[in-house]
C-alpha atoms as a PDB file:
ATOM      1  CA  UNK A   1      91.234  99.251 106.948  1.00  0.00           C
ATOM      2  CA  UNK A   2      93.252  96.286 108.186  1.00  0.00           C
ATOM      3  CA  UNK A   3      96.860  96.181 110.181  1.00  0.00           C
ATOM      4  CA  UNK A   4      99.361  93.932 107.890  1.00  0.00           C
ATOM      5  CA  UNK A   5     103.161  94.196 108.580  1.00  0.00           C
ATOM      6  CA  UNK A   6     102.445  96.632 111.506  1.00  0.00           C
ATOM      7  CA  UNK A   7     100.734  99.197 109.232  1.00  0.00           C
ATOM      8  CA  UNK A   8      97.062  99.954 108.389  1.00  0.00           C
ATOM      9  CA  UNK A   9      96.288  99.297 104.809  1.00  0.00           C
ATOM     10  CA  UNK A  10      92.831  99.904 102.570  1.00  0.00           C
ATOM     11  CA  UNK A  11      90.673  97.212 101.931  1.00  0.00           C
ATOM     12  CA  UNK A  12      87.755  97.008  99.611  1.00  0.00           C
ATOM     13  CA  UNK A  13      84.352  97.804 100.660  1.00  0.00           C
ATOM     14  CA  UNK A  14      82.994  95.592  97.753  1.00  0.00           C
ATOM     15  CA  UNK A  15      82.662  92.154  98.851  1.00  0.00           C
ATOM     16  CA  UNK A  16      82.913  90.630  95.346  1.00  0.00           C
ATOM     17  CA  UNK A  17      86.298  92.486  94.530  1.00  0.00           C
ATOM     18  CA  UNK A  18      87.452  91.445  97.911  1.00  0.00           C
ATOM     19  CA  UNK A  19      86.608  87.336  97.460  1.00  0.00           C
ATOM     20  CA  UNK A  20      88.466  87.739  93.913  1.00  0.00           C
ATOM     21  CA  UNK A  21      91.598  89.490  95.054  1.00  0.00           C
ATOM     22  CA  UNK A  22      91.535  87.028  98.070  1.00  0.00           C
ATOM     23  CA  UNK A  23      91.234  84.132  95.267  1.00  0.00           C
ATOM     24  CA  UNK A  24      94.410  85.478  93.700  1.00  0.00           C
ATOM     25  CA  UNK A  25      96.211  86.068  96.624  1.00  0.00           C
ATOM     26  CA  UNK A  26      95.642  82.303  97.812  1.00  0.00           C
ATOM     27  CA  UNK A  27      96.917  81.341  94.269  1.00  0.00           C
ATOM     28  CA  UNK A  28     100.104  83.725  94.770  1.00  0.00           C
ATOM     29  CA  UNK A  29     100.672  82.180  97.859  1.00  0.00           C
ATOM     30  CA  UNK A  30     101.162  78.308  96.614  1.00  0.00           C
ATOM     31  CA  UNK A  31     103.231  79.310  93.439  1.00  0.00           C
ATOM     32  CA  UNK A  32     105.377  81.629  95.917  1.00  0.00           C
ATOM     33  CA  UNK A  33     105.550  78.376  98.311  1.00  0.00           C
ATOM     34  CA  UNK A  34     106.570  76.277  95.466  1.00  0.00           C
ATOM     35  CA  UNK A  35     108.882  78.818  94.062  1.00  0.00           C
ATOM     36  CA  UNK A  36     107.054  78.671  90.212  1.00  0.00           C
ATOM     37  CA  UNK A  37     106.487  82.471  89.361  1.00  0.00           C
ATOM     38  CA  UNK A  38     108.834  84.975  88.684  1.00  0.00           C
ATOM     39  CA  UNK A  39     106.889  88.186  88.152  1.00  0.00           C
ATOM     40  CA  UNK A  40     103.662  89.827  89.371  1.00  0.00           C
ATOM     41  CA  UNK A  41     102.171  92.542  87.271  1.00  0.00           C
ATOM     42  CA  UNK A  42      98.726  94.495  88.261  1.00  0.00           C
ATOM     43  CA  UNK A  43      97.838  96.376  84.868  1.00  0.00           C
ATOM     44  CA  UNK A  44      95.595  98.840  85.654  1.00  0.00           C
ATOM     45  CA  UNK A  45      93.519 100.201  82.243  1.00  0.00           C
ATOM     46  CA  UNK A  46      90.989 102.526  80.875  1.00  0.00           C
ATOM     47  CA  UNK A  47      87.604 100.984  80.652  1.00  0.00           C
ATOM     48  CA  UNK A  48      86.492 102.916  77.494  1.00  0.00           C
ATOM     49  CA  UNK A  49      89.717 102.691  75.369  1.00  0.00           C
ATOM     50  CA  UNK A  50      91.358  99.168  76.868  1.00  0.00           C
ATOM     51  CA  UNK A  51      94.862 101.150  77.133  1.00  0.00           C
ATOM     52  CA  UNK A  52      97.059 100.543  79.879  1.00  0.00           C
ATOM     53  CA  UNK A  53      97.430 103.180  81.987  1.00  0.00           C
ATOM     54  CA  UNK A  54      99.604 101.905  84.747  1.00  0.00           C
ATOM     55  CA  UNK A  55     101.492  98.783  85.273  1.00  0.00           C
ATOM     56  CA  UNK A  56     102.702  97.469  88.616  1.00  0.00           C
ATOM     57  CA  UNK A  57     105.789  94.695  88.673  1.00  0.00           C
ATOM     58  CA  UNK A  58     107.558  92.494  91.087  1.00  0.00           C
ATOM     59  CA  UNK A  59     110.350  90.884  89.787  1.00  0.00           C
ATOM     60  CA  UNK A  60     110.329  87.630  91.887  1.00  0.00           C
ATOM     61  CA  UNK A  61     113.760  85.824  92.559  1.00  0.00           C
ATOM     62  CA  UNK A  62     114.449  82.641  94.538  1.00  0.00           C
ATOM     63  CA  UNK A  63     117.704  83.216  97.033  1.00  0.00           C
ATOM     64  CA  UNK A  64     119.513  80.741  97.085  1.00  0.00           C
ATOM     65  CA  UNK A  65     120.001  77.169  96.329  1.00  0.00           C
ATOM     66  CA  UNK A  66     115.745  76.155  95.129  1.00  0.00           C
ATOM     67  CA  UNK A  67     114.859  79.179  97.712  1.00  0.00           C
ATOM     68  CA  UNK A  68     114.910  77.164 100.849  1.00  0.00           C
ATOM     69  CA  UNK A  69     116.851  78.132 103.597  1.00  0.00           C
ATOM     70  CA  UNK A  70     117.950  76.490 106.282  1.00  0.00           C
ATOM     71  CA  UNK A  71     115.955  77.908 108.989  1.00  0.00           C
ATOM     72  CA  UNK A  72     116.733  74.823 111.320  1.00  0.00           C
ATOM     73  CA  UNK A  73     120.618  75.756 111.164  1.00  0.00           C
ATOM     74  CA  UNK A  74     119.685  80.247 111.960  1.00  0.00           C
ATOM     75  CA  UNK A  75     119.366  80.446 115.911  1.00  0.00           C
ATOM     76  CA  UNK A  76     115.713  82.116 117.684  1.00  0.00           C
ATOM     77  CA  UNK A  77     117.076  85.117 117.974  1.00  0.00           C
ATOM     78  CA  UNK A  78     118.425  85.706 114.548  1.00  0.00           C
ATOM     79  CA  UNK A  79     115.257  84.582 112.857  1.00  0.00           C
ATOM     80  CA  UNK A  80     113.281  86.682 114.757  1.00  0.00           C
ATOM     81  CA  UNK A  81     115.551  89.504 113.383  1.00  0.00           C
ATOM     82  CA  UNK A  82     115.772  88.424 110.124  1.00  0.00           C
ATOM     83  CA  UNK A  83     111.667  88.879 110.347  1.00  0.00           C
ATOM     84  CA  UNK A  84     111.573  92.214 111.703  1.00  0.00           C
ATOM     85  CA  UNK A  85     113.650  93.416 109.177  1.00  0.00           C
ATOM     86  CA  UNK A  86     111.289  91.921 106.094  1.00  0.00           C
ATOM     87  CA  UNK A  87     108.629  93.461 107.982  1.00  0.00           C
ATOM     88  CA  UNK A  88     110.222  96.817 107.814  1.00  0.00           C
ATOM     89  CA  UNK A  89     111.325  96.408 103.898  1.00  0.00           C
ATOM     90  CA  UNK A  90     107.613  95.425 103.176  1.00  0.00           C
ATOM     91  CA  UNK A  91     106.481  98.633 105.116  1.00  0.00           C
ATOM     92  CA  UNK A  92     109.000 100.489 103.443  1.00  0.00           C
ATOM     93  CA  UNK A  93     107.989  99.516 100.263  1.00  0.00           C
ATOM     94  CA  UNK A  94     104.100  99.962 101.261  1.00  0.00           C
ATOM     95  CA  UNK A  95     104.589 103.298 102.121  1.00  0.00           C
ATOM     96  CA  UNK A  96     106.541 104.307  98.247  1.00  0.00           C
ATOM     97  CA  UNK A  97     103.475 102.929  96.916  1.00  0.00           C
ATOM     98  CA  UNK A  98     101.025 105.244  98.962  1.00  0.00           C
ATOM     99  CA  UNK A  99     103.387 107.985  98.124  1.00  0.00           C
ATOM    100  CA  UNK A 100     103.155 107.293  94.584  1.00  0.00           C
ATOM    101  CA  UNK A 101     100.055 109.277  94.101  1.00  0.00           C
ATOM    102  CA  UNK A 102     102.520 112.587  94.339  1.00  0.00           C
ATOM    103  CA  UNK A 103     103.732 111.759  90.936  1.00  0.00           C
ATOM    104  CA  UNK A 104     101.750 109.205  89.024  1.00  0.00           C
ATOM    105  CA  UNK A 105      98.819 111.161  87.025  1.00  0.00           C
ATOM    106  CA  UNK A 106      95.304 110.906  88.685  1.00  0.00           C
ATOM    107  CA  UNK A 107      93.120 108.607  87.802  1.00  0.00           C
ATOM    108  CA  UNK A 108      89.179 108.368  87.875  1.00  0.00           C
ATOM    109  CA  UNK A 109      88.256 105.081  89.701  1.00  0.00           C
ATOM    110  CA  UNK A 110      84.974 104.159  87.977  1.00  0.00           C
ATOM    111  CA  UNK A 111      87.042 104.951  84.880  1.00  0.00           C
ATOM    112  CA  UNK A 112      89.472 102.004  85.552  1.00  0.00           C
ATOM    113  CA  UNK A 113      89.680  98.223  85.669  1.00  0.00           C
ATOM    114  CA  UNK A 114      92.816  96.110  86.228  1.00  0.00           C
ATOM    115  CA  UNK A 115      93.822  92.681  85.761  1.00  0.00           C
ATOM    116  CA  UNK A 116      96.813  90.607  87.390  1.00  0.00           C
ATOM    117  CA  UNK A 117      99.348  89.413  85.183  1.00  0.00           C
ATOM    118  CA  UNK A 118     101.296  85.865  86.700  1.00  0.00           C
ATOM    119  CA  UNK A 119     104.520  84.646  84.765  1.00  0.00           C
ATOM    120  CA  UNK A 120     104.981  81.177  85.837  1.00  0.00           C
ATOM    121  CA  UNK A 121     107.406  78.047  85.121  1.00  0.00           C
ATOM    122  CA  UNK A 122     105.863  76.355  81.895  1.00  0.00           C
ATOM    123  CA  UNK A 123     105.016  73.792  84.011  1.00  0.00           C
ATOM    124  CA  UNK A 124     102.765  75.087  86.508  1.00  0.00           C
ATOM    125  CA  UNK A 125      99.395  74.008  86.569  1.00  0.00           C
ATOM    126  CA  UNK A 126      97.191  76.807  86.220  1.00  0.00           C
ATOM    127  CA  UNK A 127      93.481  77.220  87.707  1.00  0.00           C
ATOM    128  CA  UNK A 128      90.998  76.938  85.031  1.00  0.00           C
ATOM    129  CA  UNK A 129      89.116  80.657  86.146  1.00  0.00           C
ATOM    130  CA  UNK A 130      92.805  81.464  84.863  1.00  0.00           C
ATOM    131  CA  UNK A 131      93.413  82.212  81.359  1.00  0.00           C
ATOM    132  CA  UNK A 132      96.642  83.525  79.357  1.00  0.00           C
ATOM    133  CA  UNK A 133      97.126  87.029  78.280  1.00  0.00           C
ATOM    134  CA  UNK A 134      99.440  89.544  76.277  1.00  0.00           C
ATOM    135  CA  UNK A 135     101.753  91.247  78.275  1.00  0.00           C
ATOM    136  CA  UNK A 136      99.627  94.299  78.587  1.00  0.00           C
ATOM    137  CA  UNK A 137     102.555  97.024  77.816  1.00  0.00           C
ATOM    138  CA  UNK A 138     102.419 101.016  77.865  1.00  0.00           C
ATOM    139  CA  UNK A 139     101.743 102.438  74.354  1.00  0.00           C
ATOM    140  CA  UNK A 140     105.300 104.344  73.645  1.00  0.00           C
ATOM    141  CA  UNK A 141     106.842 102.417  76.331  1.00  0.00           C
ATOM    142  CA  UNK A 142     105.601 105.073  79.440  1.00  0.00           C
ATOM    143  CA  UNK A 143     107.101 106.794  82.368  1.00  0.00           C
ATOM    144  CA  UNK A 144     109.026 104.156  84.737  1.00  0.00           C
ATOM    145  CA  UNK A 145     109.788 104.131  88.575  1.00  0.00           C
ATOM    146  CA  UNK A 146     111.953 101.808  90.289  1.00  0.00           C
ATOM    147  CA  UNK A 147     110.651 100.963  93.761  1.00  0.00           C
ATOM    148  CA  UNK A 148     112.389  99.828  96.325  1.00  0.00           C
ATOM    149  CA  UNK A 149     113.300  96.176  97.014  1.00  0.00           C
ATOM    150  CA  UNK A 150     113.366  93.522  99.484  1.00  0.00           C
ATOM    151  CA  UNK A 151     114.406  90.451 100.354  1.00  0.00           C
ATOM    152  CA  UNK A 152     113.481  87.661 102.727  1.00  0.00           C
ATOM    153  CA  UNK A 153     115.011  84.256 103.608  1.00  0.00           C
ATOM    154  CA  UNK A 154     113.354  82.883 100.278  1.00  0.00           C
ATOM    155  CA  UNK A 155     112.683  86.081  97.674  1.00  0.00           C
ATOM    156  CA  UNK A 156     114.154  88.954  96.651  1.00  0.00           C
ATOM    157  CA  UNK A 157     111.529  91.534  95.107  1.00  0.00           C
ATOM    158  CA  UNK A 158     112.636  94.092  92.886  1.00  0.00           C
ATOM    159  CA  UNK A 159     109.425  96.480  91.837  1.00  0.00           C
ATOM    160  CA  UNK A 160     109.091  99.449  89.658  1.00  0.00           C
ATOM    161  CA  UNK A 161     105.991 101.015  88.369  1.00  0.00           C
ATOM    162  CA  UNK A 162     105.393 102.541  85.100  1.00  0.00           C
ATOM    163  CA  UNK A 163     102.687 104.695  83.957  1.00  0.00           C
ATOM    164  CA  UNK A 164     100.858 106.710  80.856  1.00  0.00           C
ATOM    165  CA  UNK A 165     101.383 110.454  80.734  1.00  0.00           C
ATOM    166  CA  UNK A 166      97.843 111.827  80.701  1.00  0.00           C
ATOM    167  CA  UNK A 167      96.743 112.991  77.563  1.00  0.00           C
ATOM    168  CA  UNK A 168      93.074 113.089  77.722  1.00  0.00           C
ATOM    169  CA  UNK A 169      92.235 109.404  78.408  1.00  0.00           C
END
């Protein structure tokens, strides 16, 4: 476990996953920077039978004029409150996705794999370890789940989760 936004959050024991999510994560952080994605989806799938089984999005919108605010014009003392408040929207939102296990149907870990899904502006230059990729959708559309949102000085993130009824896997 490791504190982020004031909470404690899992972390991966295997130090392979954890050097590839940390790859993607650096990635997500320069197209975020330079305001070229729009979505984030984690597709989480069966091993045996390829079918998606859950699919995680984050609707990714710039606020505002190119998504750059003018921090040098928002006093200390507002910033700093405009910070604590993300903070608290991001643990919000953390803590509907730990609760999400009360409805979402169980799955078997070692029975799963998942991939990460990036829509980005045309022009984005994409590592080459990346490749393209259908949009990995729910057969018969699935269950959905808005999540909540939030916003900073530069995104608004709407979320929303939706998921495959078990029927036998």
């Amino acid at each position: 476990m490791i504190e982020r936004f004031g909470m404690k959050v899992l972390t991966s024991a295997n130090p392979e996953l954890s050097t590839y999510v940390n790859t993607i994560v650096q990635q997500l952080q320069e197209w975020l920077k330079t305001n070229t994605i729009s979505k984030l989806v984690i597709v989480i799938k069966s091993k045996d039978t390829l079918k998606v089984l859950e699919r995680w999005i984050f609707n990714i919108e710039v606020n505002g004029e190119n998504g750059l605010p003018m921090a040098e014009n928002i006093p200390p003392d507002e910033a700093n409150v405009i910070q604590q408040n993300t903070k608290k929207q991001i643990q919000s939102i953390l803590r509907q996705i730990t609760a999400s296990v009360s409805y979402l149907p169980e799955l078997e870990v070692d029975d799963c794999t998942f991939n990460v899904l990036v829509y980005a502006n045309k022009d984005v230059v994409v590592p080459v370890t990346w490749g393209d990729s259908g949009p990995n959708l729910i057969e018969g559309g699935g269950e959905h789940v808005r999540l909540k949102s939030f916003n900073t000085l530069v995104h608004k993130v709407d979320s929303f989760v939706a998921y495959k009824m078990d029927d036998g896997l």
